[in-house]
N, C-alpha and C. Protein backbone atom coordinates (compact mmCIF):
# COMPACT_ATOMS: atom_id res chain seq x y z
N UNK A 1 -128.74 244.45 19.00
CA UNK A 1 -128.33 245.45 19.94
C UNK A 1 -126.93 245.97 19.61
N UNK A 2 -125.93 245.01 19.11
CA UNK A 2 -124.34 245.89 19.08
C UNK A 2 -124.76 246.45 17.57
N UNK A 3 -125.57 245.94 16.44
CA UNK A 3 -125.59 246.90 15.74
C UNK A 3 -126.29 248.12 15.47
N UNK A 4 -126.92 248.43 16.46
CA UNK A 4 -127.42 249.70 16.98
C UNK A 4 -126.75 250.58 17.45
N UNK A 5 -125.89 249.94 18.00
CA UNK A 5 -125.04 250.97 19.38
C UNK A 5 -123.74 251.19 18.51
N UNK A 6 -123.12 250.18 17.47
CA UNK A 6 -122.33 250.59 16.64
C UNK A 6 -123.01 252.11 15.58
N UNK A 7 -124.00 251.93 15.11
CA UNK A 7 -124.36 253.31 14.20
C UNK A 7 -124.87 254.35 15.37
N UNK A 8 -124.96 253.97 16.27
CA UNK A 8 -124.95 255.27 17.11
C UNK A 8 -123.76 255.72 16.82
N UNK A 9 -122.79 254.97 17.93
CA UNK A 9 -121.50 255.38 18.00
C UNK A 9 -121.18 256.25 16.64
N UNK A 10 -120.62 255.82 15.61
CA UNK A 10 -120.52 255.84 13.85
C UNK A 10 -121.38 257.56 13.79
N UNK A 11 -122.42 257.65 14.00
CA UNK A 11 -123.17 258.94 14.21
C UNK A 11 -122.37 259.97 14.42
N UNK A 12 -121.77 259.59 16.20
CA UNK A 12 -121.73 260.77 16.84
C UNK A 12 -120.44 261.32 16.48
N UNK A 13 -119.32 260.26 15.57
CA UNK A 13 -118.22 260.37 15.27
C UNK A 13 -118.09 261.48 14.12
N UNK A 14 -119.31 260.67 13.43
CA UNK A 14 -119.04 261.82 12.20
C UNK A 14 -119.74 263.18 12.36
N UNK A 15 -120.27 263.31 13.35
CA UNK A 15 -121.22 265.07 14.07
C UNK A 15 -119.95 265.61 14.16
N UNK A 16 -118.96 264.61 15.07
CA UNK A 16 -117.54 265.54 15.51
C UNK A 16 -116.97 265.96 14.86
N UNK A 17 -116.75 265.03 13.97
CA UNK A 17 -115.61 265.72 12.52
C UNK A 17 -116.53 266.74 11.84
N UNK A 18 -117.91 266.66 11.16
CA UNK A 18 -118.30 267.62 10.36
C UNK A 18 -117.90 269.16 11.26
N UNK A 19 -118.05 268.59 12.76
CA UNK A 19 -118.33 270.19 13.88
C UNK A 19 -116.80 271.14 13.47
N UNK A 20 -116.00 269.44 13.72
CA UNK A 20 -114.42 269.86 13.60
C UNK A 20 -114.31 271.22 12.41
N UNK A 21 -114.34 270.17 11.25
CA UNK A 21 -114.72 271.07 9.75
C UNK A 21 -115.28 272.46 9.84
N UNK A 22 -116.14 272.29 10.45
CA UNK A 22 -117.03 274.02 9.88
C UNK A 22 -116.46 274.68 10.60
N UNK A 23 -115.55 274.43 12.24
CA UNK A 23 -114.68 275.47 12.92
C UNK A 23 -113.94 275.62 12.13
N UNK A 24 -112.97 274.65 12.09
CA UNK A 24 -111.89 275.05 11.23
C UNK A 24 -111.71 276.04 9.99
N UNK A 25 -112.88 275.79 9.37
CA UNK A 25 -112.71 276.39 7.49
C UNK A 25 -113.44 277.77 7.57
N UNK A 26 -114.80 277.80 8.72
CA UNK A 26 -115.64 278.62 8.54
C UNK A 26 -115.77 279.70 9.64
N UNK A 27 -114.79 279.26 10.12
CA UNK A 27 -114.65 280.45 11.54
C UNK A 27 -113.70 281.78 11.66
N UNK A 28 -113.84 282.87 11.37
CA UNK A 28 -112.85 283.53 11.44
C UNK A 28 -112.15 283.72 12.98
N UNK A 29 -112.63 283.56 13.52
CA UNK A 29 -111.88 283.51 15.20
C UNK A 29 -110.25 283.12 14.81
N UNK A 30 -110.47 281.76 14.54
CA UNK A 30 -109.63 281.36 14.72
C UNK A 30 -108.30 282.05 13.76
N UNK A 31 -108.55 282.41 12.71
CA UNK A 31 -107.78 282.81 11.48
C UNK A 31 -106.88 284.60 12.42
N UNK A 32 -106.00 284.74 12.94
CA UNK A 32 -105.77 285.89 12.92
C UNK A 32 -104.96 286.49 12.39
N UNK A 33 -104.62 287.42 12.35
CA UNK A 33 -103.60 288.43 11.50
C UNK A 33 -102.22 288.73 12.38
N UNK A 34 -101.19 288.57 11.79
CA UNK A 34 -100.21 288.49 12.49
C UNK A 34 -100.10 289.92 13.29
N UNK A 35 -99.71 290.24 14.47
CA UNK A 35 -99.13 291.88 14.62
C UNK A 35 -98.56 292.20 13.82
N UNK A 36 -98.19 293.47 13.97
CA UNK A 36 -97.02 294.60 13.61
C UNK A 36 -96.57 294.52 14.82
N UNK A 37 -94.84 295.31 13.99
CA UNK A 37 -94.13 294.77 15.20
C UNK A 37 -94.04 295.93 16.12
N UNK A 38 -94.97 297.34 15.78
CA UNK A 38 -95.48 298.54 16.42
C UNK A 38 -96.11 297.96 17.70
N UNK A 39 -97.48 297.41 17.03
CA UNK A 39 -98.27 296.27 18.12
C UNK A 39 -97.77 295.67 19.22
N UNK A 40 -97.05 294.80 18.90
CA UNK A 40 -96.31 293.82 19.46
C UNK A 40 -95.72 294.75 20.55
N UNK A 41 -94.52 295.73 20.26
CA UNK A 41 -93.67 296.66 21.02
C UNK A 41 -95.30 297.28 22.19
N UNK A 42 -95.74 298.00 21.85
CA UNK A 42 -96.80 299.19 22.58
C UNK A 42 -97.16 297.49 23.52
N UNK A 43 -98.05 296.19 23.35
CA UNK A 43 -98.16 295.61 24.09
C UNK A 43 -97.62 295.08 25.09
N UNK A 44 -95.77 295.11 24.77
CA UNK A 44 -95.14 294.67 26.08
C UNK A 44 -94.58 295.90 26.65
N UNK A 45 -94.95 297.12 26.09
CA UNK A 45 -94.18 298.30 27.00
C UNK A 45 -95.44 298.40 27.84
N UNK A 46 -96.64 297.95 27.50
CA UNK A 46 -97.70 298.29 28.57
C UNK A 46 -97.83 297.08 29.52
N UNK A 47 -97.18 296.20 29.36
CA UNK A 47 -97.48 295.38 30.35
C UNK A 47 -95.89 295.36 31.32
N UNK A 48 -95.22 296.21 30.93
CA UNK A 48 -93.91 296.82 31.68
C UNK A 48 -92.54 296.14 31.29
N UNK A 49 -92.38 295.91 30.04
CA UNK A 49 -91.61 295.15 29.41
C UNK A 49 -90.93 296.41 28.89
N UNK A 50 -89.37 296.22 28.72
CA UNK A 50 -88.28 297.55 27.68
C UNK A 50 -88.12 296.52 26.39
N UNK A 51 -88.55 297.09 25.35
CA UNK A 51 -88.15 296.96 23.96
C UNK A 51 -87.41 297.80 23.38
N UNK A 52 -86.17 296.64 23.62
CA UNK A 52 -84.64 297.45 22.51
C UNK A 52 -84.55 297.09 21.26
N UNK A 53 -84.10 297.72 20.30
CA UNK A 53 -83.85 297.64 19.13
C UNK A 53 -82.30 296.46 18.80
N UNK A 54 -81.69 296.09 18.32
CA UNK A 54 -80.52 294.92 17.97
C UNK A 54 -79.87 295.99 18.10
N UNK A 55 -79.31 297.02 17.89
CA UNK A 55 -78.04 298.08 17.63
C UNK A 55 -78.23 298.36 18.99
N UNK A 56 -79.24 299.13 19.86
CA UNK A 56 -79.18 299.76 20.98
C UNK A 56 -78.59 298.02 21.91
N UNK A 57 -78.76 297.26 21.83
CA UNK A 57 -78.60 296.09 22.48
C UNK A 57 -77.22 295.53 22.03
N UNK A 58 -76.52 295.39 21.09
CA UNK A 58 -74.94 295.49 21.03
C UNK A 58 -74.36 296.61 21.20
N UNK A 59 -74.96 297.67 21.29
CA UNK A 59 -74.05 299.01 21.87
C UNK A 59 -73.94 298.86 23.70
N UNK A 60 -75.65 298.36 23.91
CA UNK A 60 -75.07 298.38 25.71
C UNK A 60 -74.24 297.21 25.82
N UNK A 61 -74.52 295.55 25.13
CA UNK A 61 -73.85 294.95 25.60
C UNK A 61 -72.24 295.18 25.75
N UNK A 62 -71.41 296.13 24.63
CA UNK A 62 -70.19 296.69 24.16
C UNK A 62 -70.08 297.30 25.50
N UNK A 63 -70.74 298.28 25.70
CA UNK A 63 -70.54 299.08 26.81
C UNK A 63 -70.20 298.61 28.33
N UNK A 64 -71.15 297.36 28.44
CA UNK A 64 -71.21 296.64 29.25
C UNK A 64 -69.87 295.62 29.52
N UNK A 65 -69.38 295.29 28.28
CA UNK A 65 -68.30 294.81 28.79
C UNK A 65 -66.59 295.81 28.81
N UNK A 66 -66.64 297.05 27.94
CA UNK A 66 -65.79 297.87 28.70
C UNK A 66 -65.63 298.05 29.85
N UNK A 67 -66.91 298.36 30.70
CA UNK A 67 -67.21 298.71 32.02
C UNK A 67 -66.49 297.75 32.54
N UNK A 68 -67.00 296.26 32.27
CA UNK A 68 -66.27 295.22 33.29
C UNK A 68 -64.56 295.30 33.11
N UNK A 69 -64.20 295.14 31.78
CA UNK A 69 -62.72 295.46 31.32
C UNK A 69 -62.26 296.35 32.34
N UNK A 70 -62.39 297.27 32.51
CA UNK A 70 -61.95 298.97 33.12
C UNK A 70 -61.88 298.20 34.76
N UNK A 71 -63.11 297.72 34.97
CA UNK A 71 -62.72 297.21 36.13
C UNK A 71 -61.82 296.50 36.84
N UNK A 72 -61.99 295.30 35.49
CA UNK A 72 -60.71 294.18 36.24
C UNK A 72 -59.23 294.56 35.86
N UNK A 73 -59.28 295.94 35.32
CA UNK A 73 -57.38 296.26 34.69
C UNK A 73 -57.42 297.22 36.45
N UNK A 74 -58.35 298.06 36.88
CA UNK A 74 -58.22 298.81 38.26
C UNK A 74 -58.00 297.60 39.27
N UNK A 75 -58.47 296.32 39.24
CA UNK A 75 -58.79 295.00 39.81
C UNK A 75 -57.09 294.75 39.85
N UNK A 76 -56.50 294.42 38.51
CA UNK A 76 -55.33 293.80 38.68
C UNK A 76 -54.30 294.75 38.84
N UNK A 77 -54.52 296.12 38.50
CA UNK A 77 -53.36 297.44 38.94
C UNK A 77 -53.03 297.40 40.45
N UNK A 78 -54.55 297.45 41.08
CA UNK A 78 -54.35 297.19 42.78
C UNK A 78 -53.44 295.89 43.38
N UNK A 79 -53.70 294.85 42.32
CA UNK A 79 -53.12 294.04 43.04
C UNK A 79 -51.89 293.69 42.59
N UNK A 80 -51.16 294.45 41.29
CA UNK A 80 -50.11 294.69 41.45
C UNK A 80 -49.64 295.45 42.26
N UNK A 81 -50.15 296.40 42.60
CA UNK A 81 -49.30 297.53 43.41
C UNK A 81 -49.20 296.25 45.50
N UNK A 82 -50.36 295.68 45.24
CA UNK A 82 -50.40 295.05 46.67
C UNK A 82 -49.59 294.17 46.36
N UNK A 83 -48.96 293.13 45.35
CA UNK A 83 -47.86 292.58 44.66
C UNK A 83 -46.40 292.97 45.77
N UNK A 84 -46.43 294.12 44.92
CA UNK A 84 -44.83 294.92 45.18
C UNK A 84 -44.66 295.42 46.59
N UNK A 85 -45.87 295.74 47.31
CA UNK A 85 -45.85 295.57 48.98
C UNK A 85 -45.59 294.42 49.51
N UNK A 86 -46.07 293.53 49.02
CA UNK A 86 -45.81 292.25 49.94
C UNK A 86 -44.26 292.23 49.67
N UNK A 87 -44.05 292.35 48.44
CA UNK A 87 -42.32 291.53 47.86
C UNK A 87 -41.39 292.41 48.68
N UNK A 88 -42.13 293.68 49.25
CA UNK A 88 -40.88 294.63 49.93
C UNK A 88 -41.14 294.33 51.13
N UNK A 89 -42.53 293.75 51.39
CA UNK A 89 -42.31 293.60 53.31
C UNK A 89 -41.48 292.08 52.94
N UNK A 90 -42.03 291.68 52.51
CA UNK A 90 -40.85 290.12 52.27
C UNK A 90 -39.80 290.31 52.47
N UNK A 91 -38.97 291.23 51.69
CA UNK A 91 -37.63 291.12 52.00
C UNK A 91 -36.99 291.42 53.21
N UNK A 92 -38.28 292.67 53.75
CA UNK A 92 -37.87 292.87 54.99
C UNK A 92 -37.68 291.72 56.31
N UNK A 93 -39.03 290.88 55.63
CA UNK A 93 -39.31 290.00 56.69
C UNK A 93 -37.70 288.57 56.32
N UNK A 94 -37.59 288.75 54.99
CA UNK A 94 -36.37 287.37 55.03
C UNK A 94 -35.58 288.39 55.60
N UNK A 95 -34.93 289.61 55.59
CA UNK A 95 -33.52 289.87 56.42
C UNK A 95 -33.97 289.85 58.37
N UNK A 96 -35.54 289.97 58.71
CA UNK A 96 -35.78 289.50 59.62
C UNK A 96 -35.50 287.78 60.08
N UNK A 97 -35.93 287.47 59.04
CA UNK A 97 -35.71 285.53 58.86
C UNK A 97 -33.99 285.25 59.33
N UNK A 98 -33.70 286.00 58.71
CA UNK A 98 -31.91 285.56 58.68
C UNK A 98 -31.81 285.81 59.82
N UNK A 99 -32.01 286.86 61.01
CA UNK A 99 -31.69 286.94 62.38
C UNK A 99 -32.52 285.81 63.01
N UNK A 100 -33.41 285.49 62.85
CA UNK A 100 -34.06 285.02 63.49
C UNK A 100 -34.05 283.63 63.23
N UNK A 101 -33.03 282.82 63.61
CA UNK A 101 -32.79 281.20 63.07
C UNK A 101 -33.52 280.30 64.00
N UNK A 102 -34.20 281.11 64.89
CA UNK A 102 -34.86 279.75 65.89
C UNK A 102 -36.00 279.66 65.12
N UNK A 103 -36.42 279.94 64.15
CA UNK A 103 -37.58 279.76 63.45
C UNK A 103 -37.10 278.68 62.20
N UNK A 104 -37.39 277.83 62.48
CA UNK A 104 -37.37 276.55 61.22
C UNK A 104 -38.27 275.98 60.38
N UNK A 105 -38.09 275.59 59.18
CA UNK A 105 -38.85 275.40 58.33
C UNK A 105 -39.50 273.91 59.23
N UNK A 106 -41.28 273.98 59.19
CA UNK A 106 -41.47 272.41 59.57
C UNK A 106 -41.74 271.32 58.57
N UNK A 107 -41.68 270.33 58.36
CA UNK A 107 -42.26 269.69 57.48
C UNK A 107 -42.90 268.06 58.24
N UNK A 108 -43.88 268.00 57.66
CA UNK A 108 -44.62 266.42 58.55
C UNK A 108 -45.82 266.26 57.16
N UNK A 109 -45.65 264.61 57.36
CA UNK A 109 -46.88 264.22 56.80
C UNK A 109 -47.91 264.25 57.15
N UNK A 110 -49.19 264.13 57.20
CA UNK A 110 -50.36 263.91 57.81
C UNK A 110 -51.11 262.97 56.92
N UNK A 111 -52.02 261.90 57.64
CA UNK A 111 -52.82 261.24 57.05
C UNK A 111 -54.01 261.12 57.51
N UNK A 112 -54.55 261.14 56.09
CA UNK A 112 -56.30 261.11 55.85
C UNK A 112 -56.90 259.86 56.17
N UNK A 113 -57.79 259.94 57.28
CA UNK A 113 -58.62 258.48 56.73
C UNK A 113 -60.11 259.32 56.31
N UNK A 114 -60.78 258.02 56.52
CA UNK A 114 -62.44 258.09 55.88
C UNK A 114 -63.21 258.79 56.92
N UNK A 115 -64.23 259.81 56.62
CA UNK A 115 -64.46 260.40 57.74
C UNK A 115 -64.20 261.65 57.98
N UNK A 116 -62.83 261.93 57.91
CA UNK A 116 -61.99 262.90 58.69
C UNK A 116 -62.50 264.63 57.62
N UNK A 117 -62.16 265.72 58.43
CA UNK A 117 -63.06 266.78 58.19
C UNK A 117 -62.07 267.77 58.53
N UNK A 118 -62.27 269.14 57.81
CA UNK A 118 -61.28 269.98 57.87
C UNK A 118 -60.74 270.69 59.43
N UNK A 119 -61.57 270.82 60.35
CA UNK A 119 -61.27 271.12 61.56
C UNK A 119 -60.41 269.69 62.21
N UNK A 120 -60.38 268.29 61.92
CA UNK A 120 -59.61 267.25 62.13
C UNK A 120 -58.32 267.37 61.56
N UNK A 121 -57.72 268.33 60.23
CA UNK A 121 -57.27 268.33 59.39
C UNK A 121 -55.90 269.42 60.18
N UNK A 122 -57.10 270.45 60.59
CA UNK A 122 -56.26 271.49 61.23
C UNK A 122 -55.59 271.41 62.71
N UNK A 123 -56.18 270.69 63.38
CA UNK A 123 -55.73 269.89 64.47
C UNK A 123 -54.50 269.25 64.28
N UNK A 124 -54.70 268.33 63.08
CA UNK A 124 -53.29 267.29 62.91
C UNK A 124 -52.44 268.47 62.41
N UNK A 125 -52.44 269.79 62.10
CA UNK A 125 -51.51 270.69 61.31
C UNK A 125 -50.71 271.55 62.42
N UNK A 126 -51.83 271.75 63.45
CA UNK A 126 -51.35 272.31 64.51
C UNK A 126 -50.23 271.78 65.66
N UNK A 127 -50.67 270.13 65.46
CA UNK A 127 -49.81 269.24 66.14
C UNK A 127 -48.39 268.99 66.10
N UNK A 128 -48.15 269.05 64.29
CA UNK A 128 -46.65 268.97 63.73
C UNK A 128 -45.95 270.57 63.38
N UNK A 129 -46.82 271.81 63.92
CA UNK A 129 -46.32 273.01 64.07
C UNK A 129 -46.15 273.37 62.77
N UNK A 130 -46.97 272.84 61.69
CA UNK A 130 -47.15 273.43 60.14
C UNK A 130 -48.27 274.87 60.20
N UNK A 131 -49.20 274.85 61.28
CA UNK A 131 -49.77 276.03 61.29
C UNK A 131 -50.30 276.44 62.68
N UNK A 132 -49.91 277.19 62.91
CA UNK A 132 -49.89 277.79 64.73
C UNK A 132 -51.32 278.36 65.41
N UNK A 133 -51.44 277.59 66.23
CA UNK A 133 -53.00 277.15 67.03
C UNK A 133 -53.80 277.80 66.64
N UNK A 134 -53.58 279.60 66.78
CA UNK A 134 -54.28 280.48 66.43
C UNK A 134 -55.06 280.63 64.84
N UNK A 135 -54.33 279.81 64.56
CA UNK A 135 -55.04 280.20 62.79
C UNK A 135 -55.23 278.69 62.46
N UNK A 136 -56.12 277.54 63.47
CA UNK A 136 -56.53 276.27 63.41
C UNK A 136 -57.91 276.65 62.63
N UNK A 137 -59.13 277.70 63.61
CA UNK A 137 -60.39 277.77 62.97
C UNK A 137 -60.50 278.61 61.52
N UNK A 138 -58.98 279.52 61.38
CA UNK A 138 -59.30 279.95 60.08
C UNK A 138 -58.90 279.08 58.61
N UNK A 139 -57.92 277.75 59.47
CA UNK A 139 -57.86 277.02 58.18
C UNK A 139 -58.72 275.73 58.02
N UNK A 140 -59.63 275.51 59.01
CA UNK A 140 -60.99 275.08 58.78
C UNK A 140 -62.33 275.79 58.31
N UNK A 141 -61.95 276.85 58.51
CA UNK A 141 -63.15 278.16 57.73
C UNK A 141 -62.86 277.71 56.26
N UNK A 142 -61.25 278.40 55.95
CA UNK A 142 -61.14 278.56 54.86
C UNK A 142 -61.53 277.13 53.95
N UNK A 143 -61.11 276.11 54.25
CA UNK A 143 -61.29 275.01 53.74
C UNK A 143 -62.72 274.94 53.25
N UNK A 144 -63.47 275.16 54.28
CA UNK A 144 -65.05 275.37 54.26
C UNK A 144 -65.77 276.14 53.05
N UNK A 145 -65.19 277.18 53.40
CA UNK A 145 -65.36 278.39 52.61
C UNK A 145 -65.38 278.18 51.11
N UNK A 146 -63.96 277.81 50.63
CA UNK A 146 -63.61 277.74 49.55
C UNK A 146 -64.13 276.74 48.91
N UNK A 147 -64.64 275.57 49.44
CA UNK A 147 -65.20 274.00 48.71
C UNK A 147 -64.39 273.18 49.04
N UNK A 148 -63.46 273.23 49.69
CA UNK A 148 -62.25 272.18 49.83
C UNK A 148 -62.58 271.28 51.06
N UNK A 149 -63.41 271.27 51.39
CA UNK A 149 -64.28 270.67 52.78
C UNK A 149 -64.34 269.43 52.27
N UNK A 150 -65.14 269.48 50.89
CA UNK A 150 -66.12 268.27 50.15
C UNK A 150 -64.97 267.49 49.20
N UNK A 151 -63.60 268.17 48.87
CA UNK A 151 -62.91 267.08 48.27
C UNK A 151 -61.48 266.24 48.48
N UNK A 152 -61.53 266.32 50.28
CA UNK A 152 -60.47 266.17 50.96
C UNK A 152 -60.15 264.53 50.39
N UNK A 153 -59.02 264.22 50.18
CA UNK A 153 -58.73 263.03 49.41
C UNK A 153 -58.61 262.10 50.97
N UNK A 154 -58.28 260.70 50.78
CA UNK A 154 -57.65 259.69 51.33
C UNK A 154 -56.46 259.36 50.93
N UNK A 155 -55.21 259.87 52.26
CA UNK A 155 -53.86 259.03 51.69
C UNK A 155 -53.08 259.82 52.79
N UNK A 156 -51.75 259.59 52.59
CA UNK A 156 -50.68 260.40 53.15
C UNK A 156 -50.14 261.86 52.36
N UNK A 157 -50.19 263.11 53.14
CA UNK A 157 -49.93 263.85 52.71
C UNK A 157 -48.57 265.01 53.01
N UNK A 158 -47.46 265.55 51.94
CA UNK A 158 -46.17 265.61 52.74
C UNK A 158 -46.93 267.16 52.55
N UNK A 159 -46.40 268.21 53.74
CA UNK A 159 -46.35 269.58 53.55
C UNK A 159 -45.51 270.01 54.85
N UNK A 160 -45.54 271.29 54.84
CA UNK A 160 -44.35 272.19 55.33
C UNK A 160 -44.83 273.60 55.95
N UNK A 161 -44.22 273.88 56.84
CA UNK A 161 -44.67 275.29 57.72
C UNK A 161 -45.06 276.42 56.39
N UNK A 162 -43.90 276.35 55.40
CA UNK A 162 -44.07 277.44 54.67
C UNK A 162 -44.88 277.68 53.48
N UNK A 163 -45.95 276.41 53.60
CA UNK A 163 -47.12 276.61 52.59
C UNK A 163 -48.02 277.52 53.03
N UNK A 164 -49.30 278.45 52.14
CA UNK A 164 -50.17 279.30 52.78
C UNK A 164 -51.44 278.10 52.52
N UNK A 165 -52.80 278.56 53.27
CA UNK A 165 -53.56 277.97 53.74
C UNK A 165 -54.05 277.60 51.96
N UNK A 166 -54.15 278.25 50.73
CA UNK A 166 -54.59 277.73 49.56
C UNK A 166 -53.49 276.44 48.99
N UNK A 167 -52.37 276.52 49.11
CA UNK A 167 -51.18 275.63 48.83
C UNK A 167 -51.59 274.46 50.03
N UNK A 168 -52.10 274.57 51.20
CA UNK A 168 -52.14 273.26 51.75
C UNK A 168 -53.62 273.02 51.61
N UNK A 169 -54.61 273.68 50.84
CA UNK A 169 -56.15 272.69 50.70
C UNK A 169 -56.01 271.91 49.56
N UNK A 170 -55.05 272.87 48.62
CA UNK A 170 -54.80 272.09 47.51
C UNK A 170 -54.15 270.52 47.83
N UNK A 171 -53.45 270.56 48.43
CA UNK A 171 -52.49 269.44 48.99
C UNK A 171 -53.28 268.26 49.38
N UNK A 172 -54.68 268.59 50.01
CA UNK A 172 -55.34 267.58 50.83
C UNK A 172 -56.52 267.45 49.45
N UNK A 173 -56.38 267.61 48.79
CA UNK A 173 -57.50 267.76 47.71
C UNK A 173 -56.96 266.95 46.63
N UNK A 174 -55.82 266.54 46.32
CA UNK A 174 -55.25 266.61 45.43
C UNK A 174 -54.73 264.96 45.65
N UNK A 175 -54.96 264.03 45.09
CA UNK A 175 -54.67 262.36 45.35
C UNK A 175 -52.96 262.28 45.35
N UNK A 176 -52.96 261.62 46.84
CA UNK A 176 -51.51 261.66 47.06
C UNK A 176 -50.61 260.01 46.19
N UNK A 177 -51.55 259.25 45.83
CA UNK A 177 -50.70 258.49 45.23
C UNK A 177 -50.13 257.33 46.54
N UNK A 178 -50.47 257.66 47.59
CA UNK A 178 -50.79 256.62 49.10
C UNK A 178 -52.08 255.90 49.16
């Protein structure tokens, strides 16, 4: 009986391979002819595909990045010119500063524990008069906003009334070495 069922088996093995064989060698199906690259193009413009040529495709990419260039020099012209506004209301505002001496620089530490979250952050800021009540939810927005939510460190941290809200996320982000 197993040597029966062995030359079966043995049989059907070699049906497969001869079958294999005559597809392989004797079939033109399988054998095709490469496209043209005419072909190729007309098939993906009909199936809604744009076929660019290498030159038309470094000319837009060229183009493409002038465009952006042009932009970010109009990008940084504006914000020079918004630059030289601020530096002139500044000065206005320090010869305002100089009259105005009841306004003092604050400075306080604040400390981080485990847990603690940027609206906790702005609370303790509001407390030592580093940033005034009104602009508590925008320096928990901003914190938010920017990513600085997710890398508030653990430690003691020194800052001062006269940091802006990017100078103090940095601050809480940044390992105090406490």
């Amino acid at each position: 009986m197993k040597q029966s069922l062995r030359f079966f088996s043995l049989g059907i093995l070699v049906s497969a391979i001869l079958l294999l064989g005559y597809t392989l060698f004797f079939s033109g199906d399988l054998k095709q002819a490469d496209p043209s690259v005419e072909e190729m193009s007309d098939s993906l413009s009909d199936q809604g595909y744009r076929v660019v040529s290498e030159d038309e495709y470094v000319k837009y990419t060229l183009d493409k990045d002038k465009a952006s260039n042009s932009e970010e020099n109009d990008e940084t012209n504006k914000e020079d010119e918004d630059e030289k506004e601020k530096d002139e209301s500044d000065n206005n505002d320090d010869n305002d500063d100089k009259k105005d001496k009841d306004k003092k620089k604050e400075k306080a530490t604040i400390k981080t524990e485990s847990g603690v979250v940027a609206p906790d952050i702005a609370e303790d800021l509001v407390e030592e008069k580093i940033i005034k009540k009104d602009e508590k939810d925008d320096f928990a927005a901003y914190m938010d906003d920017e990513g600085y939510s997710e890398k508030v460190q653990l430690g003691k941290f020194k800052v001062d009334s006269d940091m802006d809200f990017k100078e103090l996320a940095k601050t809480f982000t940044t390992y105090s070495g406490d």
